[in-house]
Protein backbone atom coordinates (compact mmCIF):
# COMPACT_ATOMS: atom_id res chain seq x y z
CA UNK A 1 125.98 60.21 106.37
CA UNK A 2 123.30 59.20 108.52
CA UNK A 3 119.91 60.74 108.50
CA UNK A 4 116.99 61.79 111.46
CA UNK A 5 115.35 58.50 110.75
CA UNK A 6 118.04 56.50 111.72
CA UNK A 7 118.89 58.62 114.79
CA UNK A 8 114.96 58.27 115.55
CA UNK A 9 115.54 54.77 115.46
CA UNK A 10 118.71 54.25 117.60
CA UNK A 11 116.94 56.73 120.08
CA UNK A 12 114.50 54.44 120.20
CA UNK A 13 116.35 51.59 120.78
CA UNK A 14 118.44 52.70 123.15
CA UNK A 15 115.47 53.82 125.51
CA UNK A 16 113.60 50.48 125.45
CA UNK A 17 116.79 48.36 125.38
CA UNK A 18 114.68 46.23 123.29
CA UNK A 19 114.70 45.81 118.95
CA UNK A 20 111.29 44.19 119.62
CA UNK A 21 109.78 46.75 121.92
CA UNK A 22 111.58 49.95 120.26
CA UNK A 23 109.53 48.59 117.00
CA UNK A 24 106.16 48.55 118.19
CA UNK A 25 106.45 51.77 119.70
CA UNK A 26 108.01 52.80 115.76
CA UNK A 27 105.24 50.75 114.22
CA UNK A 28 107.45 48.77 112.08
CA UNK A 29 108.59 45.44 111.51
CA UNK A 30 112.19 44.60 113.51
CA UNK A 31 114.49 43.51 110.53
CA UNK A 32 114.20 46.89 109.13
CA UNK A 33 114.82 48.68 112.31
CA UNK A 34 117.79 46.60 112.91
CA UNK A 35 119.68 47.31 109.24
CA UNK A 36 118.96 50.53 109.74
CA UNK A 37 120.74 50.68 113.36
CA UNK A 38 123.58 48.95 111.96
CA UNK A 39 123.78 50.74 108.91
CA UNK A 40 124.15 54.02 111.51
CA UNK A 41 126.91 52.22 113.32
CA UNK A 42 128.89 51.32 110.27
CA UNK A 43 128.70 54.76 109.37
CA UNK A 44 129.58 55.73 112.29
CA UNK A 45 132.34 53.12 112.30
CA UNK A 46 131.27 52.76 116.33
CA UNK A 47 129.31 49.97 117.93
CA UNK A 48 126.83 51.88 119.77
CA UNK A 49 125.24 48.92 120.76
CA UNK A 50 125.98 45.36 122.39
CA UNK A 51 123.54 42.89 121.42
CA UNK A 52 122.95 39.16 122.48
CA UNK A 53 119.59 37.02 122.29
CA UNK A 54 118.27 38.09 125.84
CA UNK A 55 118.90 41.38 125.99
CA UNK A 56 121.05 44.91 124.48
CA UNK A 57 123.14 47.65 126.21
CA UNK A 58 124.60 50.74 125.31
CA UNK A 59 128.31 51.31 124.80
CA UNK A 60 130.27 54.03 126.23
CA UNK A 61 130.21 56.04 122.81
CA UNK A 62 126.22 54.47 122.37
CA UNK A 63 125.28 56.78 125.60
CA UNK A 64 127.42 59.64 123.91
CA UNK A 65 125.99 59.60 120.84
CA UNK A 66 122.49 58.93 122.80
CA UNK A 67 122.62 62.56 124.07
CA UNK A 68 123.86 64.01 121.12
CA UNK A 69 121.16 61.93 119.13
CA UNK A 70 118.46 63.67 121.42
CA UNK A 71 119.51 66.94 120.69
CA UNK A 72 119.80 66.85 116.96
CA UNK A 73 116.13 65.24 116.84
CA UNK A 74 115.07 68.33 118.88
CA UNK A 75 116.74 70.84 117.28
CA UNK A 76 115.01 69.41 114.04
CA UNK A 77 111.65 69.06 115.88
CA UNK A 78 112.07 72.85 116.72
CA UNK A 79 113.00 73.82 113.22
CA UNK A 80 110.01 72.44 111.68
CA UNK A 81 107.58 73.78 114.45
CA UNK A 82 109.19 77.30 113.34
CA UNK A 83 108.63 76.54 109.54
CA UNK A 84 105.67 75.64 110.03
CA UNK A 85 104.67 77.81 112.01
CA UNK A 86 105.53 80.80 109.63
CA UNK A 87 104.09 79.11 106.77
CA UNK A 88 101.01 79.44 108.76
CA UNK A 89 101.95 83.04 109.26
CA UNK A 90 101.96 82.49 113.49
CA UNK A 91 105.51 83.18 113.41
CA UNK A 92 107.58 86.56 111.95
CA UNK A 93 107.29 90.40 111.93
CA UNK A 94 105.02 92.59 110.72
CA UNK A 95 105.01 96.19 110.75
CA UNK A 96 101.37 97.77 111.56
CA UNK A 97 100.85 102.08 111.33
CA UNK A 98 97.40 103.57 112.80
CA UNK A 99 96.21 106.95 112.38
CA UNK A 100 95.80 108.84 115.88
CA UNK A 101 91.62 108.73 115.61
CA UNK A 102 91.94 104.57 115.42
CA UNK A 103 93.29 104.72 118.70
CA UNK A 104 89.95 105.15 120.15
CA UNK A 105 88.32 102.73 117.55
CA UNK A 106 87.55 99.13 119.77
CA UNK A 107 88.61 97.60 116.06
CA UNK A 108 92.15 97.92 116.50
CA UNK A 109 92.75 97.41 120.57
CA UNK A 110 89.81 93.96 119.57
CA UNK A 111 92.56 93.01 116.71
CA UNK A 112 95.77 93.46 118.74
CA UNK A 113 94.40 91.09 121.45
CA UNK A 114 92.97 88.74 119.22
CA UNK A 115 95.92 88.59 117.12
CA UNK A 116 98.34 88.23 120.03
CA UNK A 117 96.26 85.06 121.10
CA UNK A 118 96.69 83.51 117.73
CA UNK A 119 99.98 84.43 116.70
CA UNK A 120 101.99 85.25 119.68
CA UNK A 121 105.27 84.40 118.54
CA UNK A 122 104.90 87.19 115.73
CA UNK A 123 106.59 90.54 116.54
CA UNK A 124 104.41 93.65 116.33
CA UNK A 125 106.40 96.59 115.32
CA UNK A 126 103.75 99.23 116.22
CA UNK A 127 103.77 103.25 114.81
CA UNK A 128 101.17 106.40 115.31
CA UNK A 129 101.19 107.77 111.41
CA UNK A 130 98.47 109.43 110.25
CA UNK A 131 96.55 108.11 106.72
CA UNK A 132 98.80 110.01 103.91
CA UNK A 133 102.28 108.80 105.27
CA UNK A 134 101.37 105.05 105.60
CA UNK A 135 100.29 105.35 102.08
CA UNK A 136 103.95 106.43 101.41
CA UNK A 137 105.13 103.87 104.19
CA UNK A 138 103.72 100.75 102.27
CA UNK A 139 104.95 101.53 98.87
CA UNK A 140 108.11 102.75 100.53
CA UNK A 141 108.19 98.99 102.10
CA UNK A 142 108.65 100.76 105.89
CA UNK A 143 105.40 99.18 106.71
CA UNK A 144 103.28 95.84 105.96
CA UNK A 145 99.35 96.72 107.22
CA UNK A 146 97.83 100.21 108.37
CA UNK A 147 94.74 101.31 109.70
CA UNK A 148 93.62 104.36 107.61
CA UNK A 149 91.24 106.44 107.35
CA UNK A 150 91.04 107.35 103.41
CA UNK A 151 91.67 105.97 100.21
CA UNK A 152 94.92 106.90 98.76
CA UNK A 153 95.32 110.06 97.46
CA UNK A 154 97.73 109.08 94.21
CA UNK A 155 96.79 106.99 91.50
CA UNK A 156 100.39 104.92 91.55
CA UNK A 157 99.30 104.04 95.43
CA UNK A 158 95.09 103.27 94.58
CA UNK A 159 97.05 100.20 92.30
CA UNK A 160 99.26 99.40 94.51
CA UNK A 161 97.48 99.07 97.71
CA UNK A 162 94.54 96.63 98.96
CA UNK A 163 91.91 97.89 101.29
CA UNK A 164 89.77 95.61 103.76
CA UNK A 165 86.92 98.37 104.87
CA UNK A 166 86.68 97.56 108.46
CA UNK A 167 84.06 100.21 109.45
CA UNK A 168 82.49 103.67 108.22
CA UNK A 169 82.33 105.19 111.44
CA UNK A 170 79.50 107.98 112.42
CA UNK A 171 80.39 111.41 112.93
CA UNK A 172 79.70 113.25 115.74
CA UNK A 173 79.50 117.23 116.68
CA UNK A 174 81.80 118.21 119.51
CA UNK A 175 80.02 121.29 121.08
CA UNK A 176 80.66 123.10 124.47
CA UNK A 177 77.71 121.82 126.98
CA UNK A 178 76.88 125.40 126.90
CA UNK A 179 75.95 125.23 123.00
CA UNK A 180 72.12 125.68 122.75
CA UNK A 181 71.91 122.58 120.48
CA UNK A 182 74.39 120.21 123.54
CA UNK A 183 72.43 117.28 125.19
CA UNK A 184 70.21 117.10 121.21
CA UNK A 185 69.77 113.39 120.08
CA UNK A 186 70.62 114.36 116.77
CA UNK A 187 71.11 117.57 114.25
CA UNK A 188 71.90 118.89 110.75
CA UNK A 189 75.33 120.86 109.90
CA UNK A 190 73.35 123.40 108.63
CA UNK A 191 71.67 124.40 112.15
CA UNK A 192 75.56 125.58 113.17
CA UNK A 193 76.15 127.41 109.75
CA UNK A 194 76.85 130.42 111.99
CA UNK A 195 79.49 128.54 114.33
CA UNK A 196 83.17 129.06 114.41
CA UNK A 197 85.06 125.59 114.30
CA UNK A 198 88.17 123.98 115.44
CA UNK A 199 90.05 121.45 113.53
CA UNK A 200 93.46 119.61 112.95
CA UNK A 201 95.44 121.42 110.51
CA UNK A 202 94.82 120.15 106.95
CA UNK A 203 98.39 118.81 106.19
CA UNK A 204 98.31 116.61 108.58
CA UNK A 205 94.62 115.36 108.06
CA UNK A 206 93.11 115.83 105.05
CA UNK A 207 90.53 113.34 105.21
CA UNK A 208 88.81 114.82 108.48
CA UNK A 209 89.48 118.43 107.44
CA UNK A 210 87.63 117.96 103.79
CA UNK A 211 85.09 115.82 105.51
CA UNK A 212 84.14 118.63 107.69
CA UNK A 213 84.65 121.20 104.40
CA UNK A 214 82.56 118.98 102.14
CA UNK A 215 79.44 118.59 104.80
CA UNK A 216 79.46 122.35 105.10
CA UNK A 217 79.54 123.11 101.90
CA UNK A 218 76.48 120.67 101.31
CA UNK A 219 75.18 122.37 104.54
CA UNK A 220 74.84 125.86 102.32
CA UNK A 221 77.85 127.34 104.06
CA UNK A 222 81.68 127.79 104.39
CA UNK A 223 82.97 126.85 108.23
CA UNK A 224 84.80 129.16 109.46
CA UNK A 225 88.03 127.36 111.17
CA UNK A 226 89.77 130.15 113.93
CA UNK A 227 92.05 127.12 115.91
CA UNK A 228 93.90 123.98 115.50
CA UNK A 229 95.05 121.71 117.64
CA UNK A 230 97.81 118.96 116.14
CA UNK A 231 96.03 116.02 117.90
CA UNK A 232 92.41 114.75 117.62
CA UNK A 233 91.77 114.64 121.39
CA UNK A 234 93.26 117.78 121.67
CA UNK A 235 90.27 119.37 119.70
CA UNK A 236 88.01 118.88 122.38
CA UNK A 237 89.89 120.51 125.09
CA UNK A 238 90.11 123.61 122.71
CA UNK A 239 85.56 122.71 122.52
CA UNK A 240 85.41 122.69 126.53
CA UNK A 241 87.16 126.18 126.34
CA UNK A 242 84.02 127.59 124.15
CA UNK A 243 86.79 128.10 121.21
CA UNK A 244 84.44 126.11 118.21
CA UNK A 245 82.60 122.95 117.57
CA UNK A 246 84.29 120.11 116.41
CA UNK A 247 83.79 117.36 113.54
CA UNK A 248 84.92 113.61 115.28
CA UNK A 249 84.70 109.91 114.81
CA UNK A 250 82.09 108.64 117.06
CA UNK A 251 84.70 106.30 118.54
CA UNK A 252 85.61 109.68 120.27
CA UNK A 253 82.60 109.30 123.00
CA UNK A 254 85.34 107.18 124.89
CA UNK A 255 87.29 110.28 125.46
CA UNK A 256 84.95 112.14 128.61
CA UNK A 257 85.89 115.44 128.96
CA UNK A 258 84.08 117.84 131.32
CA UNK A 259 82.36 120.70 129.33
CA UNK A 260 82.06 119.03 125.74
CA UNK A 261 78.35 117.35 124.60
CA UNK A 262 78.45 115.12 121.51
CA UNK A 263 75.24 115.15 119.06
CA UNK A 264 75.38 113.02 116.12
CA UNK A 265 74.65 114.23 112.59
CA UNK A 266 71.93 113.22 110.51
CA UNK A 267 73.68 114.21 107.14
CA UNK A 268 74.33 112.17 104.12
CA UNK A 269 77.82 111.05 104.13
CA UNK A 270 78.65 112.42 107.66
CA UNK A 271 81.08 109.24 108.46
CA UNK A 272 84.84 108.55 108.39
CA UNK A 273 86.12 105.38 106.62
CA UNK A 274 88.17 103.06 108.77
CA UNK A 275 90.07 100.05 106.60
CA UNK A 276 93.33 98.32 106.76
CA UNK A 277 95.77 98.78 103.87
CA UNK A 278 98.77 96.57 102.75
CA UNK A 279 100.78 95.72 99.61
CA UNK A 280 98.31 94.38 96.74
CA UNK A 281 100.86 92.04 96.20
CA UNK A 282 102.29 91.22 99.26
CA UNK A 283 100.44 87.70 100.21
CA UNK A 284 103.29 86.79 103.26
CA UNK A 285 101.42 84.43 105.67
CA UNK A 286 101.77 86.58 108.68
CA UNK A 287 99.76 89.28 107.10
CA UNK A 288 97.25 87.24 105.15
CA UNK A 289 96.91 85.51 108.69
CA UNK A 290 96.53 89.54 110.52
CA UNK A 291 93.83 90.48 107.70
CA UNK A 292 91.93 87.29 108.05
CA UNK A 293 92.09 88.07 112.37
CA UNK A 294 90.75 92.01 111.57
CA UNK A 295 87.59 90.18 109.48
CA UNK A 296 86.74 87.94 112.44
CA UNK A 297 87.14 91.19 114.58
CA UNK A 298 85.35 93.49 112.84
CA UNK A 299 82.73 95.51 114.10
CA UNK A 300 80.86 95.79 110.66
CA UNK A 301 82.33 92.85 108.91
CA UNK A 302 81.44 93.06 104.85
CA UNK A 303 81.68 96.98 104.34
């Protein structure tokens, strides 16, 4: 049966009309480039060429096979552009999560693009899931990267998952611009001890919720927490409307809303972690090649 190198060889034959020009554009010597031509016809059991001393044509089933000689040769060309290409992890699938607060985060709209640039052939499958449930999403093999914002909860998912800390992102206080302490460059927790608050309801994010509860507690007091809203963003329209202050990521500025002030906080520990998890033992080249794109991205690169 013959092989690509012979059909790379006829090809070139048959465009230079020429054994002595079609093997200095091969780079070989002609004796070997003729055997090997002949060795494809008697396979073949075709002449595909007519040759005398001055000069060689094709025959009819020559320009056939010509065409169909083309083809093959760029159906393999393609082939190996597409293996290599996912070798290199430019080429694929991969599944990404992000917790609703990332959103406003430049890290992940900065990977996305960058990412896209490198690797556009790869398909991003993208989901909203907040931190807990991507946990449960990579072990569960639903998902192959997230951005979260905690370390895992379980001990059977802290072994089984890698995390690349991206960022540990200020927090900020989300008060009314009526609040006494709106428009301050900074405060403690401890000067709203007497403040009702509004947060996301616990089940649904934990990390944000305890944050606030731990700070407090630090702080000297217990918050007292008389709303919820489901969604992040939708905690400050419930602020505007005088209902509580607000703990949020400091990526949360973006988000202008008429009636809210942010002030940052000067306590110890008042961040949120941002980091991308996957599969401690996944090492596919399309997500080694997505983790290595988030470090050259990264805001804060070495957290």
């Amino acid at each position: 049966m013959f092989d690509l190198r012979q059909l790379r060889y006829f090809v070139a034959v048959a465009e230079e009309l020429s054994f002595t020009r079609a093997a200095l554009r091969l780079h070989l010597s002609q004796p070997p480039l003729s055997q090997q031509v002949r060795a494809l016809e008697e396979d073949l059991g075709v002449r595909l060429l007519e040759r005398t001393k001055r000069h060689v044509e094709l025959t009819e089933p020559g320009r056939v096979f010509l065409d169909q000689a083309r083809q093959i040769l760029a159906k393999a060309d393609e082939a190996r552009s597409q293996v290599t290409a996912a070798a290199a992890g430019y080429s694929g699938q991969l599944r990404l999560a992000y917790s609703v607060s990332v959103s406003f985060h430049p890290a992940l709209p900065q990977a996305l693009l960058r990412y896209s640039q490198i690797a556009p052939r790869v398909a991003l499958q993208l989901s909203e899931m907040y931190t807990e449930p991507q946990y449960a999403a990579l072990l569960g093999g639903q998902i192959d990267v997230g951005f979260v914002r905690d370390v895992p909860a379980h001990p059977q998912a802290a072994r089984s998952v890698r995390l690349n800390v991206i960022d540990r992102e200020p927090l900020l206080l989300a008060l009314p611009i009526g609040h006494p302490l709106a428009g301050r460059s900074s405060l403690h927790l401890a000067e709203v001890a007497g403040d009702a608050f509004v947060s996301q309801p616990r089940q649904l994010v934990a990390t944000l919720y305890d944050r606030l509860v731990k700070l407090a507690t630090r702080a000297g007091f217990q918050p007292t927490i008389i709303q919820h809203a489901q969604q992040i963003n939708g905690l400050l329209a419930l602020v505007a409307g005088g209902l509580g202050l607000a703990l949020v990521p400091a990526s949360m500025r973006v988000v202008r809303l008429a009636g809210v002030s942010y002030v940052p906080l000067e306590d110890a520990d008042a961040y949120l972690l941002l980091a991308l998890a996957s599969r401690a033992q996944d090492t596919s080249p399309v997500l080694q090649q997505f983790l290595a794109t988030v470090a050259e991205t990264a805001l804060t690169p070495g957290l």
